[in-house]
C-alpha atoms as a PDB file:
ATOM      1  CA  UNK A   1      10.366 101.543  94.437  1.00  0.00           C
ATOM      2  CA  UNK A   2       9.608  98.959  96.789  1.00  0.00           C
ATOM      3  CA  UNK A   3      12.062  96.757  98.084  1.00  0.00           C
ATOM      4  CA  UNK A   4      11.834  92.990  99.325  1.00  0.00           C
ATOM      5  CA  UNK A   5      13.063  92.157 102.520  1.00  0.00           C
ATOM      6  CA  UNK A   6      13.241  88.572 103.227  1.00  0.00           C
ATOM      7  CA  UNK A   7      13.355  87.708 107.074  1.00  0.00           C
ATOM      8  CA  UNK A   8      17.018  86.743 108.073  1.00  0.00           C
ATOM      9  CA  UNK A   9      16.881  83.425 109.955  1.00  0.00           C
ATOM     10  CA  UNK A  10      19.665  82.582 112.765  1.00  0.00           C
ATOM     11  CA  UNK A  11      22.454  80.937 112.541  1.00  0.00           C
ATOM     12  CA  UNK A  12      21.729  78.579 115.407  1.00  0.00           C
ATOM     13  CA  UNK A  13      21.265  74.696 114.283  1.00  0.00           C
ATOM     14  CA  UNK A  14      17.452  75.220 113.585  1.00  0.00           C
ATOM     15  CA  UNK A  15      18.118  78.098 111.597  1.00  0.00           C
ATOM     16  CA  UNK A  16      20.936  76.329 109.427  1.00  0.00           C
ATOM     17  CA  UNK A  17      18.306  73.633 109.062  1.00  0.00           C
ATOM     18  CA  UNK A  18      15.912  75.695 107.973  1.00  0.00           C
ATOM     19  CA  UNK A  19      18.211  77.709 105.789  1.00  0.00           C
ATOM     20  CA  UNK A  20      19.738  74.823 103.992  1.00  0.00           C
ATOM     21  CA  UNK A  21      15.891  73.616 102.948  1.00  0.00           C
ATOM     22  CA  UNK A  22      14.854  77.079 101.996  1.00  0.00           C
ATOM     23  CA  UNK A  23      18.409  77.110  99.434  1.00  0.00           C
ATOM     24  CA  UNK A  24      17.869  73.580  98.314  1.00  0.00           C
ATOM     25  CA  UNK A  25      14.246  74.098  97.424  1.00  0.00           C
ATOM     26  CA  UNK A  26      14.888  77.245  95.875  1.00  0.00           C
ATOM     27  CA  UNK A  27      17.740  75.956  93.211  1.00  0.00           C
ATOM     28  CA  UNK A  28      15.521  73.133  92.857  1.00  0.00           C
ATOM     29  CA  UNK A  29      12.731  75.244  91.005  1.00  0.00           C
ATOM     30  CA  UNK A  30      15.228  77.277  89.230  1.00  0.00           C
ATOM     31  CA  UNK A  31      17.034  74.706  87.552  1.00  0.00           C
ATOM     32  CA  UNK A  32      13.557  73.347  86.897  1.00  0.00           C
ATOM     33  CA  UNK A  33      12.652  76.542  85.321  1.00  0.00           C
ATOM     34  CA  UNK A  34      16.163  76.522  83.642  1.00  0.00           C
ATOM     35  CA  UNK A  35      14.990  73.734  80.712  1.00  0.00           C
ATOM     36  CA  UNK A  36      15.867  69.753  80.391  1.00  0.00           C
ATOM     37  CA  UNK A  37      19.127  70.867  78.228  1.00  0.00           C
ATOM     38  CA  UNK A  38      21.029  72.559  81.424  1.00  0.00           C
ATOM     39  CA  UNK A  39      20.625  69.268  83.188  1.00  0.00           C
ATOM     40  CA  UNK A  40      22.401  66.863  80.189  1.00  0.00           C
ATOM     41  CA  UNK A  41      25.985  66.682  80.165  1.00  0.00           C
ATOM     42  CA  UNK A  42      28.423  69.785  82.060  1.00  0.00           C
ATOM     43  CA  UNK A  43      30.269  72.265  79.390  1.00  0.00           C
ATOM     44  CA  UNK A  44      32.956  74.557  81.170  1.00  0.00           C
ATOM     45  CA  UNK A  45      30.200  77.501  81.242  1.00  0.00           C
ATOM     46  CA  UNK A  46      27.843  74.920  83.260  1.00  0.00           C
ATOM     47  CA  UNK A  47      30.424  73.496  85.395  1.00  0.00           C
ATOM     48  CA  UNK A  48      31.514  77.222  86.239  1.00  0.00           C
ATOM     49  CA  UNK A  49      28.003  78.288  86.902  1.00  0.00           C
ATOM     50  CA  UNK A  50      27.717  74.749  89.572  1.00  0.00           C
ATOM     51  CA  UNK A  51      30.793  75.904  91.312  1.00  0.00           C
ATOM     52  CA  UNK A  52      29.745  79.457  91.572  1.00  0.00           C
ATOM     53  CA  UNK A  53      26.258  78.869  92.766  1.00  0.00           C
ATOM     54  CA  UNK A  54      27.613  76.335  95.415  1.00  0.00           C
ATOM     55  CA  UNK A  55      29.872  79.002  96.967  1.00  0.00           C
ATOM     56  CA  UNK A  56      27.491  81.761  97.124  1.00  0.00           C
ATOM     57  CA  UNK A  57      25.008  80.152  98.481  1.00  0.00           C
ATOM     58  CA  UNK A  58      27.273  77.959 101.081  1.00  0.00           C
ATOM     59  CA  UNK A  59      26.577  81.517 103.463  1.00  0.00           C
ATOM     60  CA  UNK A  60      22.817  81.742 102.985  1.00  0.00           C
ATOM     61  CA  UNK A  61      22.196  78.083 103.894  1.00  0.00           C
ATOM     62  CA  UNK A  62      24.807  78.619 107.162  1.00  0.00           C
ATOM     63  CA  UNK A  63      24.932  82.408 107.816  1.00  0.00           C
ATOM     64  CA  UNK A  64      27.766  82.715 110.611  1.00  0.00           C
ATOM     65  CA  UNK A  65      28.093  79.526 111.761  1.00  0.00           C
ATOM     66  CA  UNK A  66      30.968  78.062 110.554  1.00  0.00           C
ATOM     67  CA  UNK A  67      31.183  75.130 112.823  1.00  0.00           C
ATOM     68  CA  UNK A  68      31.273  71.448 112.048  1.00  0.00           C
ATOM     69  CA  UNK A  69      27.812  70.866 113.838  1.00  0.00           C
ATOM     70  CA  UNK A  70      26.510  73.109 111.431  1.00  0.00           C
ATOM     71  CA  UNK A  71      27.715  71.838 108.417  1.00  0.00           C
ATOM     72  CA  UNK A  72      26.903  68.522 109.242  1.00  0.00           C
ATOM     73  CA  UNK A  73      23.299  69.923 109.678  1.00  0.00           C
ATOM     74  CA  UNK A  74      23.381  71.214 106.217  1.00  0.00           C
ATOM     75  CA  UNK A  75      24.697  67.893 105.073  1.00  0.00           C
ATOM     76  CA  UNK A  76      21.738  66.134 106.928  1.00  0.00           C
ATOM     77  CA  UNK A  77      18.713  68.381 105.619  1.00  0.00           C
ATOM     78  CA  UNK A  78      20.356  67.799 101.838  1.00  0.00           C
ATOM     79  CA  UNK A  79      20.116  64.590 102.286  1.00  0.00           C
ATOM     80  CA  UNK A  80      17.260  63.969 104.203  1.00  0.00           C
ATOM     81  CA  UNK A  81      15.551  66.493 101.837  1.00  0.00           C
ATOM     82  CA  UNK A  82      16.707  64.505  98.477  1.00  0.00           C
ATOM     83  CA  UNK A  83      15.422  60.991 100.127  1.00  0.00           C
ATOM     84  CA  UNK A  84      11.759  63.123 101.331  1.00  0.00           C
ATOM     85  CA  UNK A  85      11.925  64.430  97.133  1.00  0.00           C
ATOM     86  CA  UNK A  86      13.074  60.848  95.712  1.00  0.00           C
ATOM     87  CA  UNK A  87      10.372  58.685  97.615  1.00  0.00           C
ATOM     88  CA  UNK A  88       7.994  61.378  96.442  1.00  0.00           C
ATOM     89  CA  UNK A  89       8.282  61.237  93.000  1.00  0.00           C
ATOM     90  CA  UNK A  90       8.616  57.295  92.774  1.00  0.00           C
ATOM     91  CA  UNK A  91       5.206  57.163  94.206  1.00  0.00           C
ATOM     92  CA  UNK A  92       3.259  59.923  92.224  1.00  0.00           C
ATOM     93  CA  UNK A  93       3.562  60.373  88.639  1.00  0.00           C
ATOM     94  CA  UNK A  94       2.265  63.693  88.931  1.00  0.00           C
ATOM     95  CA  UNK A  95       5.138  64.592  91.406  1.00  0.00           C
ATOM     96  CA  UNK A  96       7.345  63.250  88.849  1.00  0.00           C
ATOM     97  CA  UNK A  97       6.219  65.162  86.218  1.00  0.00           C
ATOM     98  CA  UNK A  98       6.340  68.401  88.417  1.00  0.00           C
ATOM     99  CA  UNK A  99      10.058  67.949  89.025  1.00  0.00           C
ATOM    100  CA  UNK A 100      11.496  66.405  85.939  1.00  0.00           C
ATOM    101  CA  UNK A 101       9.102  67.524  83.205  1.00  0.00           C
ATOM    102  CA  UNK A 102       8.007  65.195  80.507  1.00  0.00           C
ATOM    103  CA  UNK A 103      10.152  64.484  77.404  1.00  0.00           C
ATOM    104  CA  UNK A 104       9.974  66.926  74.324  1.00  0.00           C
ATOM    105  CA  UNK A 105       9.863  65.560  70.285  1.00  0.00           C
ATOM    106  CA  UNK A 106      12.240  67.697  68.426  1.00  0.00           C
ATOM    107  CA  UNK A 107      12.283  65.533  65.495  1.00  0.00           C
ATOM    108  CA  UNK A 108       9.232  63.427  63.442  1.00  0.00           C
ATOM    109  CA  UNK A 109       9.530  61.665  60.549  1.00  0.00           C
ATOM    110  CA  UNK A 110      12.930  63.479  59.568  1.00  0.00           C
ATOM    111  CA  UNK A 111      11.585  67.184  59.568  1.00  0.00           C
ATOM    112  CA  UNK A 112      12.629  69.700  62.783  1.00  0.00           C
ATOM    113  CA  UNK A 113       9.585  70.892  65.284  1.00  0.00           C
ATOM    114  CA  UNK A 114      11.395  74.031  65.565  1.00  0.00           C
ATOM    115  CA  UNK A 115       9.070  75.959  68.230  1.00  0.00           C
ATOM    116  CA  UNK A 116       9.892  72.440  70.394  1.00  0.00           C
ATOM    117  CA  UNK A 117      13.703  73.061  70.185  1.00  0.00           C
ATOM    118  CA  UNK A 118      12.967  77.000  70.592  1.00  0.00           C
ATOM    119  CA  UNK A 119      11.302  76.546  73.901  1.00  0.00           C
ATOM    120  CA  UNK A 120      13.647  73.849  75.410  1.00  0.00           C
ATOM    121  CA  UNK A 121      16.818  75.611  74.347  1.00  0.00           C
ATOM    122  CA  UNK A 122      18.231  73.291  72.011  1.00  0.00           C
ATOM    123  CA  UNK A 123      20.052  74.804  68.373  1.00  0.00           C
ATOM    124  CA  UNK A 124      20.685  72.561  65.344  1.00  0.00           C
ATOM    125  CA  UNK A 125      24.026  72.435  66.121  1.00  0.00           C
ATOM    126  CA  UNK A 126      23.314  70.459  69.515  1.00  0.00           C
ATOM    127  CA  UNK A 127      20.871  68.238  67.466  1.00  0.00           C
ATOM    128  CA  UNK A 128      23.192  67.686  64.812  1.00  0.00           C
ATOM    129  CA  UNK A 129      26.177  66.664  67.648  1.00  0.00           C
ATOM    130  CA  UNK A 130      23.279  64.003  68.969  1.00  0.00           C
ATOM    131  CA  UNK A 131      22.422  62.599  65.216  1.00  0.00           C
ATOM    132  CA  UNK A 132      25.970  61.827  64.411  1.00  0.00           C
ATOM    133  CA  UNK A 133      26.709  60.405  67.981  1.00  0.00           C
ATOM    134  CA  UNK A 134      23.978  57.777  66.980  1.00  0.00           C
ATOM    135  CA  UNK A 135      25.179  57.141  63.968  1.00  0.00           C
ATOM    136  CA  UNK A 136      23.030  59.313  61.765  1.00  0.00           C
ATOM    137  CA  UNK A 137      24.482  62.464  59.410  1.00  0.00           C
ATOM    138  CA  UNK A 138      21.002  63.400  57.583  1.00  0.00           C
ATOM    139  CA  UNK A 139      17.739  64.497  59.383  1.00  0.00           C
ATOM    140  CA  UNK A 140      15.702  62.106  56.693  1.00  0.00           C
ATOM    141  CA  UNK A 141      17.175  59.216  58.310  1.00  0.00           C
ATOM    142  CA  UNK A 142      15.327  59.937  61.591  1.00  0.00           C
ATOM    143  CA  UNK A 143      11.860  59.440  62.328  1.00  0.00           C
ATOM    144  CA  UNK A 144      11.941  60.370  65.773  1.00  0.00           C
ATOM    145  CA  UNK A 145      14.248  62.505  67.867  1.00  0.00           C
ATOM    146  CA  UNK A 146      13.212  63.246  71.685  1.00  0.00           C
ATOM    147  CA  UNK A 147      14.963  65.381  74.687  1.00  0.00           C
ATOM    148  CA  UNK A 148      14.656  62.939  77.249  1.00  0.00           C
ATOM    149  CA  UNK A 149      14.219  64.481  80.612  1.00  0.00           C
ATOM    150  CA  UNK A 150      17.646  64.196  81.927  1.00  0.00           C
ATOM    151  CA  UNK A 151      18.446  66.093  78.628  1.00  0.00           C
ATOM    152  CA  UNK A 152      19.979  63.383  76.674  1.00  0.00           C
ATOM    153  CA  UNK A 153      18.786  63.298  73.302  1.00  0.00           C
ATOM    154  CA  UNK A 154      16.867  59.871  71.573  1.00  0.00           C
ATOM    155  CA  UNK A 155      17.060  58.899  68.069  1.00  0.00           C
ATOM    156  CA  UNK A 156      15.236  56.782  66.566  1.00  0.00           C
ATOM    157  CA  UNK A 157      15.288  56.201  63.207  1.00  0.00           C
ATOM    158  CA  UNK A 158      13.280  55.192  59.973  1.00  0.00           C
ATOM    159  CA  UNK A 159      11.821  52.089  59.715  1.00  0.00           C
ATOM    160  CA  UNK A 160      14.265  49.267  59.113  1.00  0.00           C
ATOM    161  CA  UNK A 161      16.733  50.596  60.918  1.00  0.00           C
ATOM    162  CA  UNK A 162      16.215  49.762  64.182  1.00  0.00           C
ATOM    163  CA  UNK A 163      18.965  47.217  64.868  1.00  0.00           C
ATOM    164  CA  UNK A 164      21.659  49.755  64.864  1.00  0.00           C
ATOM    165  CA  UNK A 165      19.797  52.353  67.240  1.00  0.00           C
ATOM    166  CA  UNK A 166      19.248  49.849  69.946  1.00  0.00           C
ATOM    167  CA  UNK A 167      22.976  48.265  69.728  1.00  0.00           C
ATOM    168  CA  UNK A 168      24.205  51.663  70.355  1.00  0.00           C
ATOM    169  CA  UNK A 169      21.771  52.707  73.299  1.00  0.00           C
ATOM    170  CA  UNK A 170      23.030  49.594  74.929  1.00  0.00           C
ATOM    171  CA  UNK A 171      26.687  49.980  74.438  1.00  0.00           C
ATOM    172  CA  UNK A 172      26.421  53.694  75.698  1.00  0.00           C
ATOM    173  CA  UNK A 173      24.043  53.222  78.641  1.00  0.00           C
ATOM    174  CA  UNK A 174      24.378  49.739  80.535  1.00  0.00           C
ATOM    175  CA  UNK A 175      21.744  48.637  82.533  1.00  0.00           C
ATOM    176  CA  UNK A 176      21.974  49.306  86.227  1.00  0.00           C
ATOM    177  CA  UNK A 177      22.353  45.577  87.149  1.00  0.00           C
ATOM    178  CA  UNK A 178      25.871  45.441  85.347  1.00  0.00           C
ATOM    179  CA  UNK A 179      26.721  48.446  87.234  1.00  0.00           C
ATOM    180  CA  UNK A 180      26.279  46.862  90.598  1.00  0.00           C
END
């Protein structure tokens, strides 16, 4: 059987640059590939998974140099890289929708789109957790329920109900001029 052999890179400054791209580019797409509900809020397996990907792939973005020039290249190419990606996608939609995916409806008009919440990895006891953290205990109360793509979850509810939906959208997510 065949093996793959990737070409090892030196662990001279270039190198580290060009390592620490390669690494960031790479867990970019996989945590693309991963689904929108990976991204939403840390549990313990998620936050171990974070911390365990971040030290084994500290090596591959350095190889063997450990000095402080070369971590502060690896610093520099993250960030430099993250800026390049940000100004990228606010200026194409399509380069947006390439790296953060489009929202998913898992809920209309109270009844569950169950091959939606197959293929983004969400169960019905997630769903459940996000109705009763809006305020709702029975799917026929919902008319809309979406996986936003930082994998929050949206409710929106039946007709006439609106009033208490928005009140607690605000109260949980303040706008970004009260946070500066």
């Amino acid at each position: 059987m065949p093996t793959l052999e990737l070409p090892d890179l030196p662990s001279d400054l270039l190198g580290v640059a060009i390592r620490t791209l390669v690494v960031y580019l790479f867990l970019i797409a996989v945590l693309r590939l991963s689904g929108k509900r990976e991204m939403g809020q840390l549990s313990v397996l998620d936050l171990v998974l974070v911390l365990v990907i971040s030290n084994s792939v500290q090596n591959a973005m350095v190889g063997s140099n450990v000095t402080v020039w070369g971590g502060l290249v690896a610093v520099i190419v993250l960030i430099a890289t993250d800026r390049a990606l940000v100004f990228m996608r606010t200026r194409s939609q399509r380069f947006a929708r390439f790296f953060e995916g489009e929202p998913t409806l898992l809920v209309r008009e109270g009844k569950v789109l169950e091959g939606a919440m197959e293929r983004e990895g969400v169960d019905r006891r997630e769903l459940q957790q996000a109705l009763r953290e809006h305020g709702y205990l029975n799917l026929d109360e919902v008319r809309l329920a979406v996986l936003e793509v930082d994998g929050t979850i949206s409710v929106i509810p039946m007709a006439g109900d609106a009033s208490r939906t928005a009140a607690h959208v605000r109260r949980r997510r303040p706008s970004r001029e009260r946070l500066l």
